[in-house]
Protein backbone atom coordinates (compact mmCIF):
# COMPACT_ATOMS: atom_id res chain seq x y z
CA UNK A 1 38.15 75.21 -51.75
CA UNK A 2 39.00 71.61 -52.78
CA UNK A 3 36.02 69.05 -52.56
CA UNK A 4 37.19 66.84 -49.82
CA UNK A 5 35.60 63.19 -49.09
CA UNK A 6 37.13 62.23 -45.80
CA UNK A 7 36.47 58.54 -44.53
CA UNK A 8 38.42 57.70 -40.61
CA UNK A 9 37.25 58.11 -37.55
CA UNK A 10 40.01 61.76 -36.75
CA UNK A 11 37.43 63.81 -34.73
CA UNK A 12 37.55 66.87 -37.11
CA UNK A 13 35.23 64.49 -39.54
CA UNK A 14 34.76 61.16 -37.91
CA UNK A 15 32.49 59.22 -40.97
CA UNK A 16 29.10 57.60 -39.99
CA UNK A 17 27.07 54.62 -40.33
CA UNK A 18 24.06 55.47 -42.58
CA UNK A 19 21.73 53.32 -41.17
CA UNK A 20 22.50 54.03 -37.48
CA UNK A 21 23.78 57.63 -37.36
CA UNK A 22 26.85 56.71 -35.08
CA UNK A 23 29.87 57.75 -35.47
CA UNK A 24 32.88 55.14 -36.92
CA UNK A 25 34.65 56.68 -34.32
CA UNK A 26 31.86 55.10 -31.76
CA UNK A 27 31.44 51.84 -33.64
CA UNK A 28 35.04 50.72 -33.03
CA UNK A 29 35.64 52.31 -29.57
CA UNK A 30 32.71 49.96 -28.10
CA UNK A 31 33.98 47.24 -30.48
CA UNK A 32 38.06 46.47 -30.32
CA UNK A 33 37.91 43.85 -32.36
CA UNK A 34 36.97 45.92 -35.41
CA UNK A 35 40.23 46.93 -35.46
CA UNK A 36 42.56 43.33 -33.88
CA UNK A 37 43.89 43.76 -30.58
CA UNK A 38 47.38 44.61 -31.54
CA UNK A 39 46.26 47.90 -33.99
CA UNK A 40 43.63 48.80 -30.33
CA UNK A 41 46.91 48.28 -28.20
CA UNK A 42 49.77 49.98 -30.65
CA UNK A 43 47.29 52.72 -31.96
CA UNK A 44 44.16 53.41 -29.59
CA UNK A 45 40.62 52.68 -30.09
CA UNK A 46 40.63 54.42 -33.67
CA UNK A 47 41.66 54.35 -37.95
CA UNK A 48 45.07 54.62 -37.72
CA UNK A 49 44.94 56.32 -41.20
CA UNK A 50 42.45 58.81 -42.78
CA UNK A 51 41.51 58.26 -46.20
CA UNK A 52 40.23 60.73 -48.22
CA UNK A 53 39.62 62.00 -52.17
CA UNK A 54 40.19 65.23 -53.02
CA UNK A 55 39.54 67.38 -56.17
CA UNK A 56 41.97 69.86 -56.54
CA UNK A 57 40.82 72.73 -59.14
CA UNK A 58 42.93 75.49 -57.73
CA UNK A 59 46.53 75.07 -56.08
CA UNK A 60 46.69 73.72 -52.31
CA UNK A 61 48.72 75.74 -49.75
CA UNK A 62 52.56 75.14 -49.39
CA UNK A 63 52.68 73.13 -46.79
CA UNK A 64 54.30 70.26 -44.55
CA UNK A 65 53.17 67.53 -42.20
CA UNK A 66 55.02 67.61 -38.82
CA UNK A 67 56.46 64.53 -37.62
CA UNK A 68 55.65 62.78 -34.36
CA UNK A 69 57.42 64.73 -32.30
CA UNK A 70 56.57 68.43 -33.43
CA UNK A 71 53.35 67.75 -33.95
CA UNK A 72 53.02 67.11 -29.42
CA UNK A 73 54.84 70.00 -29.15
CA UNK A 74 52.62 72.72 -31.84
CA UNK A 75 49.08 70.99 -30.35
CA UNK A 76 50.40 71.75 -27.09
CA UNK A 77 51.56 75.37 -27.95
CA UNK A 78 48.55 75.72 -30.32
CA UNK A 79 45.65 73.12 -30.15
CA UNK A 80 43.33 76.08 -32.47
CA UNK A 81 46.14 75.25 -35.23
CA UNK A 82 47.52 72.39 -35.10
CA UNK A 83 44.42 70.24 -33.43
CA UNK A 84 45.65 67.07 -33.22
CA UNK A 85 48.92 65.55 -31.83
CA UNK A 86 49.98 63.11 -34.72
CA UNK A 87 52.09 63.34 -37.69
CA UNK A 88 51.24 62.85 -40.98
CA UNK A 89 53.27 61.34 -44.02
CA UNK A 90 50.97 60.36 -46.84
CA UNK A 91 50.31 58.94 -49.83
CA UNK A 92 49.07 60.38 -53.17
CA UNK A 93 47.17 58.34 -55.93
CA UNK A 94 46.17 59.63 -58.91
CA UNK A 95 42.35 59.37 -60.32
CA UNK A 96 42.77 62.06 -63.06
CA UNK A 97 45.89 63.89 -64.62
CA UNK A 98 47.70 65.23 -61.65
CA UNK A 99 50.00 67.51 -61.38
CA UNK A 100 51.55 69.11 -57.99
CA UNK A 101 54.72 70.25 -56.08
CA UNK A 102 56.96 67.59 -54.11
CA UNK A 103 59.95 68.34 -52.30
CA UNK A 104 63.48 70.33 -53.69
CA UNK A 105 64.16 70.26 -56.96
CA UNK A 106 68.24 69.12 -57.30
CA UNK A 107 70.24 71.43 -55.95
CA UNK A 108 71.54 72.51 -60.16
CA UNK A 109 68.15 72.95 -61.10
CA UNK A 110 67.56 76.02 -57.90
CA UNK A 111 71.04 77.17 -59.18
CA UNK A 112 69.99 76.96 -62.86
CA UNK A 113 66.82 79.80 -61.69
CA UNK A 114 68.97 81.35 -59.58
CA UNK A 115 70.94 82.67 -62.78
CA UNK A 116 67.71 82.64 -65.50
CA UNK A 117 65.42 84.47 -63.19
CA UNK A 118 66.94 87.96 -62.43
CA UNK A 119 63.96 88.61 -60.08
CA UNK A 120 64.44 85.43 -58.34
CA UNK A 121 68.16 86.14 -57.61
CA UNK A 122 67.44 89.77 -56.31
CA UNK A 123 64.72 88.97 -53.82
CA UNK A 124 67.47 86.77 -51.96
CA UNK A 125 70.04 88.95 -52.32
CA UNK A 126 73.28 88.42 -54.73
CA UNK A 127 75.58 87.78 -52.04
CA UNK A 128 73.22 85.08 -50.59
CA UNK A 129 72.70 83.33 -54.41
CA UNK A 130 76.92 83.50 -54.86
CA UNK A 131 76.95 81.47 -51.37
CA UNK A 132 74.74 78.72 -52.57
CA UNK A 133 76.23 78.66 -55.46
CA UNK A 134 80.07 78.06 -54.04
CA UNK A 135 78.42 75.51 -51.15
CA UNK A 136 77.15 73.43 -53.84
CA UNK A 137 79.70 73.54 -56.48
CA UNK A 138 81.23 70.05 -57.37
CA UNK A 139 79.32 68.37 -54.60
CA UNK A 140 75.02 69.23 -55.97
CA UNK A 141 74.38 65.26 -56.33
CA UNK A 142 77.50 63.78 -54.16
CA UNK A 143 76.19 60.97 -51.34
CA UNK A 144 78.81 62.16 -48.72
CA UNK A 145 77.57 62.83 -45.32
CA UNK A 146 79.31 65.48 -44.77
CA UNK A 147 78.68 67.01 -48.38
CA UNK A 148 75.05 66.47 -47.89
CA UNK A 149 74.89 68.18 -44.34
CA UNK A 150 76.81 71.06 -46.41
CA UNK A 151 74.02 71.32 -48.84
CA UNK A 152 71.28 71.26 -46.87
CA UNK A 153 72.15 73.79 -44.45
CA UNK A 154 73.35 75.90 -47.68
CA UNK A 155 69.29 75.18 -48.93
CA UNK A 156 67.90 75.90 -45.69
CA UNK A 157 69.50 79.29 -45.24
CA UNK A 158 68.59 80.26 -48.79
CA UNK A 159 64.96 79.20 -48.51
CA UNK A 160 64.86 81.00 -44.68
CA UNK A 161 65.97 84.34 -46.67
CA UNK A 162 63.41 83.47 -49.34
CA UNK A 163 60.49 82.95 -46.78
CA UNK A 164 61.80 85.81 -44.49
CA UNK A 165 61.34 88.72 -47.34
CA UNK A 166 58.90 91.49 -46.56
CA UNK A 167 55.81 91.99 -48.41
CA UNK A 168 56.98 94.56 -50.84
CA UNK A 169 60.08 92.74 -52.35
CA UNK A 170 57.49 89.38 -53.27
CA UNK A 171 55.18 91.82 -54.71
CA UNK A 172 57.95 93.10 -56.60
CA UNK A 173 59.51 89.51 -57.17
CA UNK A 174 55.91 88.13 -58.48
CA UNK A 175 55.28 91.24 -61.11
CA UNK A 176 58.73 90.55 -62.80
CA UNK A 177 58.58 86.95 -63.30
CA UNK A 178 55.17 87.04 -64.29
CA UNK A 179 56.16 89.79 -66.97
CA UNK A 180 59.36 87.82 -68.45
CA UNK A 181 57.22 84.48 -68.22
CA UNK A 182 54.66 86.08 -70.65
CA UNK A 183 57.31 87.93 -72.83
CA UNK A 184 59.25 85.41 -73.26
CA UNK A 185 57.33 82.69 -73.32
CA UNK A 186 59.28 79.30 -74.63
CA UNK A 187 62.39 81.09 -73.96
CA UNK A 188 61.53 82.04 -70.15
CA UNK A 189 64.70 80.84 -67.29
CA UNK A 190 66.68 80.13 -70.69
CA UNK A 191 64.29 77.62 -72.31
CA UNK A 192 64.09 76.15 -68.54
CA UNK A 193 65.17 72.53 -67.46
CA UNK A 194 65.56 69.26 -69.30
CA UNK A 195 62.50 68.23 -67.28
CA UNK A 196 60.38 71.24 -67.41
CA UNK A 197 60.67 73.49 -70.75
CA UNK A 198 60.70 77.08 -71.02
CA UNK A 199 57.16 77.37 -72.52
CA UNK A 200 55.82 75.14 -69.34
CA UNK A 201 57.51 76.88 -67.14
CA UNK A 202 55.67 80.42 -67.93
CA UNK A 203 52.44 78.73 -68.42
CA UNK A 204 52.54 77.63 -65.06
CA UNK A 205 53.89 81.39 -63.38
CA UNK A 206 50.67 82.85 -65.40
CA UNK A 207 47.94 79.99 -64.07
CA UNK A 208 49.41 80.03 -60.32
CA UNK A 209 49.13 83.64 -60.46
CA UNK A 210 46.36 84.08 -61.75
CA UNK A 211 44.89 81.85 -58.68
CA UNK A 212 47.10 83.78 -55.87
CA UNK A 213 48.17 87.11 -57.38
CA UNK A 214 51.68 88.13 -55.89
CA UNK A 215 52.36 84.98 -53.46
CA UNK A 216 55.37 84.26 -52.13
CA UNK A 217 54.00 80.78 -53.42
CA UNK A 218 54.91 81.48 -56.67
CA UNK A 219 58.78 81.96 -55.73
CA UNK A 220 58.85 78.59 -53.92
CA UNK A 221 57.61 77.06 -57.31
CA UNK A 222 61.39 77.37 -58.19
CA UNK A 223 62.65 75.67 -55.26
CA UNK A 224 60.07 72.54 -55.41
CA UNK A 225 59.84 69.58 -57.83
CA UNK A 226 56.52 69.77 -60.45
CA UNK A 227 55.52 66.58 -60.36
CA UNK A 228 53.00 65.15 -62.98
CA UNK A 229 50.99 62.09 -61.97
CA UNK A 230 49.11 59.63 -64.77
CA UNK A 231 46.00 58.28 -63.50
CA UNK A 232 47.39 55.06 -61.15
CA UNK A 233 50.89 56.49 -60.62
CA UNK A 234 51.71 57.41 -56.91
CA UNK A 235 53.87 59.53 -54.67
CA UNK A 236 54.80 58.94 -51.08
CA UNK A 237 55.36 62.35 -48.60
CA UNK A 238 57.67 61.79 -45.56
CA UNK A 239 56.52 63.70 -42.46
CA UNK A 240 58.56 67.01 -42.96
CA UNK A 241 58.46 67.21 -46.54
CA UNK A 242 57.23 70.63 -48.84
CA UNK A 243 54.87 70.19 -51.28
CA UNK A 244 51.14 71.92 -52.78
CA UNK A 245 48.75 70.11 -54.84
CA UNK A 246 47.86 72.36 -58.24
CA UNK A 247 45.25 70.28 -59.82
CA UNK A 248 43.59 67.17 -60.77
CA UNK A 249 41.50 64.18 -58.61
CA UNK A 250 43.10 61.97 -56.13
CA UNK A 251 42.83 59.27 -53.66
CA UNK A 252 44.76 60.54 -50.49
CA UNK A 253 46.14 58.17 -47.05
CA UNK A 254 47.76 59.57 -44.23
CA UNK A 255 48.16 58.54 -40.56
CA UNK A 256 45.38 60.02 -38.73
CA UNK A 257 46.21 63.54 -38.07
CA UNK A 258 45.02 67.37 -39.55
CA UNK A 259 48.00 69.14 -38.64
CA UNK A 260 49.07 71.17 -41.61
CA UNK A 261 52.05 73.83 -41.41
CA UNK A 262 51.77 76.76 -44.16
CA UNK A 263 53.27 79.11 -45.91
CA UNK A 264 52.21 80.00 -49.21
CA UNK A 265 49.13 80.26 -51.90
CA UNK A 266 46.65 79.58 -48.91
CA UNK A 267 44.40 82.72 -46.72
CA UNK A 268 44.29 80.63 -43.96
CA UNK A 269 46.94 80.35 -41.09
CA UNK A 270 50.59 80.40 -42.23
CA UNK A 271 53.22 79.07 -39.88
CA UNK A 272 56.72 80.33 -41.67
CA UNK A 273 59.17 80.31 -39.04
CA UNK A 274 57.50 76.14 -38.17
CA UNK A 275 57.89 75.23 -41.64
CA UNK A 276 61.56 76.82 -42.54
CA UNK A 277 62.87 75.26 -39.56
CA UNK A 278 60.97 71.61 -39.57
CA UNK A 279 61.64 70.80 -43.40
CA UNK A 280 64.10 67.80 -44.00
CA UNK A 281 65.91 69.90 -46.80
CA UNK A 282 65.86 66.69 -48.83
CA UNK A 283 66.75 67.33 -52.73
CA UNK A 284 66.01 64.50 -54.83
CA UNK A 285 64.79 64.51 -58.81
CA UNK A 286 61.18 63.66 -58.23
CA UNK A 287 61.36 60.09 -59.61
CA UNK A 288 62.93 59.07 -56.22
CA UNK A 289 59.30 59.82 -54.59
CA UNK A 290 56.97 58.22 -57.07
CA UNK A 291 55.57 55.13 -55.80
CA UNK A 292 56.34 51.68 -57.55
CA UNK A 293 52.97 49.95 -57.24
CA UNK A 294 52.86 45.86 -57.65
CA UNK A 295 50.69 42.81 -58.05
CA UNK A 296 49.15 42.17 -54.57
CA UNK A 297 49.49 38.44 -53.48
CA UNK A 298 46.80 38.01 -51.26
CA UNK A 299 43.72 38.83 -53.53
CA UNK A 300 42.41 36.05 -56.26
CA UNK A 301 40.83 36.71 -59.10
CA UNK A 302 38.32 34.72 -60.65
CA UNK A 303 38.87 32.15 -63.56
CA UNK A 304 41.42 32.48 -66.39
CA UNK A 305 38.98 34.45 -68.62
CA UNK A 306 38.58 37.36 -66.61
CA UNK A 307 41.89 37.37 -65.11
CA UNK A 308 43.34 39.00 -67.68
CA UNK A 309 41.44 42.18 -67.75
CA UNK A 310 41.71 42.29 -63.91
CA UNK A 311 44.17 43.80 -61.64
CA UNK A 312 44.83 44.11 -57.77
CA UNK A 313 47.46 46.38 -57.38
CA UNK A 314 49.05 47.15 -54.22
CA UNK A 315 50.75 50.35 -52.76
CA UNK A 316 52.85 50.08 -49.60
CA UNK A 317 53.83 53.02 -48.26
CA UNK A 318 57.42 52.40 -46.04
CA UNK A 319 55.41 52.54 -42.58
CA UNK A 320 52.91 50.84 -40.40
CA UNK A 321 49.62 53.15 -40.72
CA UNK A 322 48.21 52.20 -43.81
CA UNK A 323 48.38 50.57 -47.37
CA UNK A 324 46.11 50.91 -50.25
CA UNK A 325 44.85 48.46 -53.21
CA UNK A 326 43.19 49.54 -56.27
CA UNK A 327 41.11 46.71 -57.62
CA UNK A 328 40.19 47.01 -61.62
CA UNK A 329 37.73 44.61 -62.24
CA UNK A 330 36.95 45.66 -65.98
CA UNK A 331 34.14 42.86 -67.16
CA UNK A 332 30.75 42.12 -65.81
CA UNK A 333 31.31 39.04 -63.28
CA UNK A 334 34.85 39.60 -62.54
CA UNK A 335 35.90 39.12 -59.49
CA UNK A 336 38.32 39.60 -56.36
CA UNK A 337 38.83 37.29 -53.06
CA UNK A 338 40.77 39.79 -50.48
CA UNK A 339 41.90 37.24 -47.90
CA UNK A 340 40.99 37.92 -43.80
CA UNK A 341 43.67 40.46 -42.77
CA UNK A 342 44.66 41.25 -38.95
CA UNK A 343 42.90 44.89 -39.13
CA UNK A 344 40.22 47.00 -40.74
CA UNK A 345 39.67 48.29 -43.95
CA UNK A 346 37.42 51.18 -45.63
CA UNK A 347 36.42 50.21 -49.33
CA UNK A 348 35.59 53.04 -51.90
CA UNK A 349 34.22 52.67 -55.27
CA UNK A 350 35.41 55.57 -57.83
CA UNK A 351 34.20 54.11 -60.91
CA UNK A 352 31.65 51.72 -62.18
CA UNK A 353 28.88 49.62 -59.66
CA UNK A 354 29.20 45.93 -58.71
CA UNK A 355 28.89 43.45 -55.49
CA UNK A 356 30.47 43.92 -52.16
CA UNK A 357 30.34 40.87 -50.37
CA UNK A 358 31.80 40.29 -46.58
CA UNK A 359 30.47 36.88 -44.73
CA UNK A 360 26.97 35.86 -46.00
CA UNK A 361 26.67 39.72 -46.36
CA UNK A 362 26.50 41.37 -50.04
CA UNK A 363 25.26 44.35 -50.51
CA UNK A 364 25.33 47.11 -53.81
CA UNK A 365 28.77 48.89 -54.22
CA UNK A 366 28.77 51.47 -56.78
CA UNK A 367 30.48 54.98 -57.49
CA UNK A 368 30.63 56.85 -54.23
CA UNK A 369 30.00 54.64 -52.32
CA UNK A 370 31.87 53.54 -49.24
CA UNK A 371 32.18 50.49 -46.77
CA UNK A 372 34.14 49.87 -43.18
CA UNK A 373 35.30 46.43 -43.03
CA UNK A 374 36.38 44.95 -39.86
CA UNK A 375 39.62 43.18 -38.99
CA UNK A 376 39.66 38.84 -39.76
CA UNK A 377 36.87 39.34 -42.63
CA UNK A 378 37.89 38.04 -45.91
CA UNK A 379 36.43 40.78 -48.48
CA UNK A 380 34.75 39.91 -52.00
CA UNK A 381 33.97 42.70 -54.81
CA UNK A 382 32.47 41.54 -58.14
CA UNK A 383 31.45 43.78 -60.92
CA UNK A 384 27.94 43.13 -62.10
CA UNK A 385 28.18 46.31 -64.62
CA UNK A 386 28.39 46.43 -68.12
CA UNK A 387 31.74 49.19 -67.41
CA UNK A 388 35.09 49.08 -65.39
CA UNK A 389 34.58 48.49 -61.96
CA UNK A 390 37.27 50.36 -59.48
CA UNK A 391 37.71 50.37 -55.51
CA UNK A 392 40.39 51.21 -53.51
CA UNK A 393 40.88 49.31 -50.03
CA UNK A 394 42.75 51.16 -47.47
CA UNK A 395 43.85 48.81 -44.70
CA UNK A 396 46.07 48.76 -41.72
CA UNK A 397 47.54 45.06 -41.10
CA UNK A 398 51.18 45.10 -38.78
CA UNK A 399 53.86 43.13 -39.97
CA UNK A 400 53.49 39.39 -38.52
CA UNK A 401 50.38 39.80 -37.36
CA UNK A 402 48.31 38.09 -39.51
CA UNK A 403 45.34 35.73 -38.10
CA UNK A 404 42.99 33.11 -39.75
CA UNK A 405 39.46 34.53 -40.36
CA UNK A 406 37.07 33.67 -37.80
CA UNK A 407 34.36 35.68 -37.79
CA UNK A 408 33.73 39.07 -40.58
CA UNK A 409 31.90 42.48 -39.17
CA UNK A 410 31.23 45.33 -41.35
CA UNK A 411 29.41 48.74 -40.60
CA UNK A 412 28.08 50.29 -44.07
CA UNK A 413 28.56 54.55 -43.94
């Protein structure tokens, strides 16, 4: 199991307040203002995000997040499963070396394993390989509507036959690809992809199945992106998108839901037929889902000479739940101003010890540790170490909404 550190108010894990035992949950439903009367009034007396870091040492399921939608209609059907009625698209940050699995490779690269793999190609069926293959030919990357509506119901049928295979032919599948990964090493799926070499390629078959021997996981592996993530660099996961986490420390947002639909490397509860027909069938090199972090404007940093080894850095995720800044404050008695937003904010410190400072309130921040901070209260962080000094700030501020700080509330957890 991953180490989870989950800080929101969802009921599964609502966080608390050290000093008083009550949940954050409580704290904001007797208290609307925490959160600004439009976030109450659009979102309910609650976090409209869950924040969380996880430390992934063995692969996460294959899963997908329902959207809005789907997820009413699976809490309804199955409230054990699916306990919430939210979705949940999300956003990755990197702490550590990442690396993980994020949506469908380009519609060449499946092709390219479709041919390299022999074991891959059988467990589908030749006839149902040859039919990808002629949907896609002369039209894999074309922006056409009507070519991409082709594609995708081409991928979705292939994946379908993929998830649909009985138990014998993946145990059969897994043994062979594990046994020309490790014989042929380098050369494995014909030196593999311009993006992924041969030699990676079987190093990864051997480690995943090592972790979950004969999975149907480790056939999907071929249809999904690997993604590698640098400590800072970011991804973004629509609602309805495939992906697994295989390793490595990260800071996670998401709208405030656990609904999770799986199908692979996971004993719990796997939902095939939900998550073969929900998926967007989106195919995309996985560049187009890394973030692009910037400068945030509306945090100052003290004086000229520790400006420069300072950063606020801001990652806006293309809807209205959440946003995240990582402040690097990396000298004793730099420091960052976070102006009065129009919504609330949990602080976490991953790395060093300094000041938090909200009002005429300042209290100790240091790894670990972790602070609610309530809607209109401008925000201070200062590192009094002799080491770098990192927080993220999750926050949920809608568009135009901003007010003038006039008074600053913060709960300590």
């Amino acid at each position: 199991m991953p180490q989870q550190l989950w800080m929101g108010t969802h009921p599964s894990n609502p966080s608390k307040d050290l000093t008083t035992q009550r949940t954050l949950l409580d704290l904001v439903e007797d208290n609307q203002a925490l959160l600004s009367k439009d976030i109450a009034e659009r979102f309910g007396n609650k976090l409209p995000f869950l924040f969380k870091v996880l430390s992934v040492g063995k692969a996460l399921s294959i899963q997908a997040h329902p959207h809005k939608k789907l997820a009413e209609e699976l809490h309804k059907k199955d409230s054990k499963n699916y306990p919430d009625d939210n979705h949940k698209p999300e956003m990755t940050i990197a702490i550590t070396e990442f690396d993980g699995l994020c949506g469908f490779r380009p519609l060449a690269e499946i092709a390219h394993f479709l041919k390299t793999i022999p074991a891959l190609r059988e467990i589908v069926g030749d006839s149902e390989a040859a039919a990808f293959e002629s949907a896609i030919k002369g039209q894999d990357t074309s922006t056409e509507p009507a070519a991409e509506t082709q594609n995708k119901k081409a991928l979705q049928k292939l994946f379908g036959t993929l998830m649909n295979s009985t138990p014998e032919a993946v145990t059969k599948a897994c043994d062979a690809i594990v046994q020309s990964a490790s014989s042929e090493g380098s050369s494995f799926a014909n030196g593999g992809l311009p993006s992924t070499s041969g030699e990676t390629l079987a190093k990864l078959v051997a480690r995943l199945n090592s972790q979950f021997p004969q999975d149907i996981g480790l056939l999907v592996f071929f249809f999904l992106n690997y993604v590698q993530l640098s400590p800072g660099e970011a991804m973004f996961l629509k609602a309805d998108d495939i992906h697994a986490y295989l390793s490595g420390d990260i800071i996670e947002c998401m709208a405030a839901s656990d609904n999770v639909v799986r199908a692979g490397f996971t004993p719990k509860f796997k939902d095939v037929p939900t998550l073969v027909d929900m998926l967007t069938y989106s195919y995309a090199p996985i560049e187009e889902q890394k973030m692009e972090p910037q400068d945030y404007a509306y945090a100052t940093l003290n004086s000229t000479a520790y400006t420069s080894s300072s950063q606020a850095t801001l990652y806006n995720p293309p809807i209205d739940e959440f946003s995240v800044v990582k402040a690097d404050l990396r000298r004793k008695g730099a420091k960052a101003t976070f102006e009065a937003i129009a919504g609330p904010s949990i602080v976490l410190c991953t790395k060093g010890s300094g000041y938090i400072g909200v009002g005429p309130t300042i209290e100790e921040i240091k790894e670990g540790y972790v602070y609610f901070v309530g809607a209109t209260a401008e925000l201070v962080l200062e590192n009094n170490g002799e080491e770098e000094f990192t927080c993220f700030k999750a926050f949920c501020e809608l568009e135009g909404n901003a007010e003038e700080a006039s008074h600053s509330e913060k709960e300590k957890l």
